[in-house]
N, C-alpha and C. Protein backbone atom coordinates (compact mmCIF):
# COMPACT_ATOMS: atom_id res chain seq x y z
N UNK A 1 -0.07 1.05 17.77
CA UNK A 1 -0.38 0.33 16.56
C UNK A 1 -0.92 1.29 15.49
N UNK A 2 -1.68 2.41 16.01
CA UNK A 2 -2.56 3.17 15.41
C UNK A 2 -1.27 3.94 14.50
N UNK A 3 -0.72 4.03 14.69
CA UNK A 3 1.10 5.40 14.49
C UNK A 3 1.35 4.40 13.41
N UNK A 4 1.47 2.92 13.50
CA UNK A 4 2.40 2.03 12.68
C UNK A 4 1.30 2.08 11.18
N UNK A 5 -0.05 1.74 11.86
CA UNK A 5 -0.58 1.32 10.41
C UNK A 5 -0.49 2.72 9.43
N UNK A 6 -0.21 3.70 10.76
CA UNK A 6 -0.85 4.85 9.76
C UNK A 6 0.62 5.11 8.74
N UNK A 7 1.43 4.73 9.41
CA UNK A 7 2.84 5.45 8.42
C UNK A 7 2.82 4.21 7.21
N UNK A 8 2.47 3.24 7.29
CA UNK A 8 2.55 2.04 5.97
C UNK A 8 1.45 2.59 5.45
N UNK A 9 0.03 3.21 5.99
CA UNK A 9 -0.72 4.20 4.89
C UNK A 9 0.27 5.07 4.55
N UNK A 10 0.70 5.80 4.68
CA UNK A 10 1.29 6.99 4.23
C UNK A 10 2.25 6.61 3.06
N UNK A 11 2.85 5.14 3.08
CA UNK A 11 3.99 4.96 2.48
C UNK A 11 3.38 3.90 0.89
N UNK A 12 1.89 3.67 1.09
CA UNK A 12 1.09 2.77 0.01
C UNK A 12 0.51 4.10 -0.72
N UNK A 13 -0.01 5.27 0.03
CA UNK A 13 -0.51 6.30 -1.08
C UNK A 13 0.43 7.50 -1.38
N UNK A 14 1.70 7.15 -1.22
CA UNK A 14 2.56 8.32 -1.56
C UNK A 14 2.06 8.29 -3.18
N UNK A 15 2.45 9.59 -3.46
CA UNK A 15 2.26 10.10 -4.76
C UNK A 15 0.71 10.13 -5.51
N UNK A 16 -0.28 10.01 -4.91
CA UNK A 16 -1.45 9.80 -5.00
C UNK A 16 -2.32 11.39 -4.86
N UNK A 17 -2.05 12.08 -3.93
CA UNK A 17 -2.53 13.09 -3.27
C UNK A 17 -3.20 12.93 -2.11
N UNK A 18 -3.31 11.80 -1.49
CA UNK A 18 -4.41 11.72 -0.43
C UNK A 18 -3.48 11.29 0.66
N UNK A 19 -3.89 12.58 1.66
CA UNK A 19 -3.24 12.99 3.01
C UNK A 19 -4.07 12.28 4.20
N UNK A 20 -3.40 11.43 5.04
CA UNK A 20 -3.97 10.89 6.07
C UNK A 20 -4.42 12.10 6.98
N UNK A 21 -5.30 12.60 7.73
CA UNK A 21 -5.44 13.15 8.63
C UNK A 21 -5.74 12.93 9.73
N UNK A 22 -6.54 11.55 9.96
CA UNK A 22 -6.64 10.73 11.43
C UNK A 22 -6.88 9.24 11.16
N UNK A 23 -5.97 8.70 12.19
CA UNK A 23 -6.71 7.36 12.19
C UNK A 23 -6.61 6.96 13.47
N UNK A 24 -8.21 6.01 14.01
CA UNK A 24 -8.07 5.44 15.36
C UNK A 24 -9.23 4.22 15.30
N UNK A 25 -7.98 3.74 15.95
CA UNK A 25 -7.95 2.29 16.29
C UNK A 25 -8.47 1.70 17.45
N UNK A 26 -9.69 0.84 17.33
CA UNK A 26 -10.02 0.30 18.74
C UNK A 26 -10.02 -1.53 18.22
N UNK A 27 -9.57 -2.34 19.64
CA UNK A 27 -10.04 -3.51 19.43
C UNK A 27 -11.15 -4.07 19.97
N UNK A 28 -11.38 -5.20 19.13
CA UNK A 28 -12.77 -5.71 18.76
C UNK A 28 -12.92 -5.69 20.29
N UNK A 29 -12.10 -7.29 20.85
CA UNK A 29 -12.33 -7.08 22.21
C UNK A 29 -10.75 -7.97 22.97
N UNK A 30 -10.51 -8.21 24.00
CA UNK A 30 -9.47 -8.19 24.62
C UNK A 30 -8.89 -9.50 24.14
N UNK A 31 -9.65 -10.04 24.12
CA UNK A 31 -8.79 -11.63 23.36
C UNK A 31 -8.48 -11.63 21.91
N UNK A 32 -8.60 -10.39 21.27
CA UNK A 32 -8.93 -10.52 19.84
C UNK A 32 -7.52 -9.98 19.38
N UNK A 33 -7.34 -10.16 17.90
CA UNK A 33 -6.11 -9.59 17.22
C UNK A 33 -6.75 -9.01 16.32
N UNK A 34 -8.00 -8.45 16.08
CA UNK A 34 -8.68 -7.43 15.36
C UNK A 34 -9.01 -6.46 15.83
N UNK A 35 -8.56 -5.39 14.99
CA UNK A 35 -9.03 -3.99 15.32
C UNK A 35 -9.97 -3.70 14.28
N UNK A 36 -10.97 -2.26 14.72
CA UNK A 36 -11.82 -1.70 13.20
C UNK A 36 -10.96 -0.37 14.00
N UNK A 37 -11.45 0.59 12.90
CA UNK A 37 -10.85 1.90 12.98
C UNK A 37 -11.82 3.03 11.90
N UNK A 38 -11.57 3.84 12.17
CA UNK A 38 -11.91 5.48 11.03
C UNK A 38 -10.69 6.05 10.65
N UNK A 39 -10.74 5.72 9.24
CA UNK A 39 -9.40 6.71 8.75
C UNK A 39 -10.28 8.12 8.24
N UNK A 40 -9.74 8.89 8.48
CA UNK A 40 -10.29 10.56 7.62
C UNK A 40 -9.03 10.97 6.77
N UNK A 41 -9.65 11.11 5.65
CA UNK A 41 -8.30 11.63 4.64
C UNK A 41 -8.88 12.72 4.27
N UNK A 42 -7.98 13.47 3.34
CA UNK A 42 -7.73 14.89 2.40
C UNK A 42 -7.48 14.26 0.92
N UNK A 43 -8.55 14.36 -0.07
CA UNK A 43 -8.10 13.62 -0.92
C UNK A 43 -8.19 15.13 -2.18
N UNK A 44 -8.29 14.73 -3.48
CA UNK A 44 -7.65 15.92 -4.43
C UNK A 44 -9.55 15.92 -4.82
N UNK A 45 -10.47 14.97 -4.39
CA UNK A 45 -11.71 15.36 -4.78
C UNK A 45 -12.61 16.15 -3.90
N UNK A 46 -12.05 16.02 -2.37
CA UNK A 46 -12.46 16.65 -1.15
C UNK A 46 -11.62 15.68 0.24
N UNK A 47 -12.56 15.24 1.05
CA UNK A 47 -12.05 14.56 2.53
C UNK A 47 -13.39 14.05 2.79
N UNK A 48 -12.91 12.59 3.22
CA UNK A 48 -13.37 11.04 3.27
C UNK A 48 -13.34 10.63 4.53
N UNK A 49 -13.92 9.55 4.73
CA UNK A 49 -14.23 8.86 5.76
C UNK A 49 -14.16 7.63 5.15
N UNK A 50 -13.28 6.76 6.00
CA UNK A 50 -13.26 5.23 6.06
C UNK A 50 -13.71 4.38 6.90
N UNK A 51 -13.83 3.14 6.93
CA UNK A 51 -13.52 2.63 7.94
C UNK A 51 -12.43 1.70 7.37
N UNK A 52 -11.51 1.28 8.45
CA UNK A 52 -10.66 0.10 8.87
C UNK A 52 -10.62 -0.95 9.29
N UNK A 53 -10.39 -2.38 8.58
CA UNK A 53 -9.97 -3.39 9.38
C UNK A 53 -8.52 -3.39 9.60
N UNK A 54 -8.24 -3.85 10.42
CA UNK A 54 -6.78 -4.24 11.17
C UNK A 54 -6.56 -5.70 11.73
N UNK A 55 -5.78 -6.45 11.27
CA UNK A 55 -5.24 -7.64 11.74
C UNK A 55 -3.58 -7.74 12.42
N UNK A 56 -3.26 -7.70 13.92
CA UNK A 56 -2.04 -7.82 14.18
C UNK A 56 -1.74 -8.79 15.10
N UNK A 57 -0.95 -9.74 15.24
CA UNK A 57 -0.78 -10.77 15.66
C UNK A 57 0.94 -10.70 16.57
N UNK A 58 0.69 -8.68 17.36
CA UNK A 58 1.99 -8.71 18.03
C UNK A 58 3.01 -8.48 17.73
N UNK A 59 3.31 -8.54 16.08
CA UNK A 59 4.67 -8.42 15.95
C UNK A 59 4.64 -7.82 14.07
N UNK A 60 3.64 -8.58 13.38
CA UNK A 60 2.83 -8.02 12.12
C UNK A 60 1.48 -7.88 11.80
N UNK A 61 1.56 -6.65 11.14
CA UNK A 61 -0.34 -6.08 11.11
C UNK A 61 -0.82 -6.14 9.57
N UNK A 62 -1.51 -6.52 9.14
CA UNK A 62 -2.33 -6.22 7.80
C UNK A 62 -3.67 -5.31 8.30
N UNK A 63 -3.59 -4.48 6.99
CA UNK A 63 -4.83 -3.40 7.26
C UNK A 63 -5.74 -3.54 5.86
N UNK A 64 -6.73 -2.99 5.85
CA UNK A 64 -7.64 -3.11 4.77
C UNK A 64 -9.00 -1.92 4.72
N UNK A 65 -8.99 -0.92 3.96
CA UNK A 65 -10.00 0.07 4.05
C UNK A 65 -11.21 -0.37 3.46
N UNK A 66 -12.34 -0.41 3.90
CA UNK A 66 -13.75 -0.58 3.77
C UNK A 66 -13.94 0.52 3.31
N UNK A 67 -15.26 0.79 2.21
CA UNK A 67 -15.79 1.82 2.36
C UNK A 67 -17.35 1.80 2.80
């Protein structure tokens, strides 16, 4: 899941300058369809720290960066 959200990041900040460099994904807990996560980027002001929500329901995911 972690691979999927990260390439639809990659494909929402094209042309931006800001390079994904990690993201990982844990879920909340076993019955859940929520994940949180840490994205770390490369951005054109320095390199960031996020966090992540993740919603996937198996088959489609919505993501959303917190700061």
């Amino acid at each position: 899941l972690a691979e999927e959200v990260q390439l639809s990041m990659i494909e929402k900040f094209a042309g931006t300058g800001i390079k994904i460099d990690s993201l990982i994904l844990t879920r909340e807990s076993n019955d859940s369809n929520i994940y949180k996560g840490i994205l770390e980027t490369t951005e054109p002001n320095g390199n960031f720290t996020y966090t992540v929500n993740v919603t996937y329901d198996g088959e489609y995911f919505t993501w959303e960066v917190t700061e």
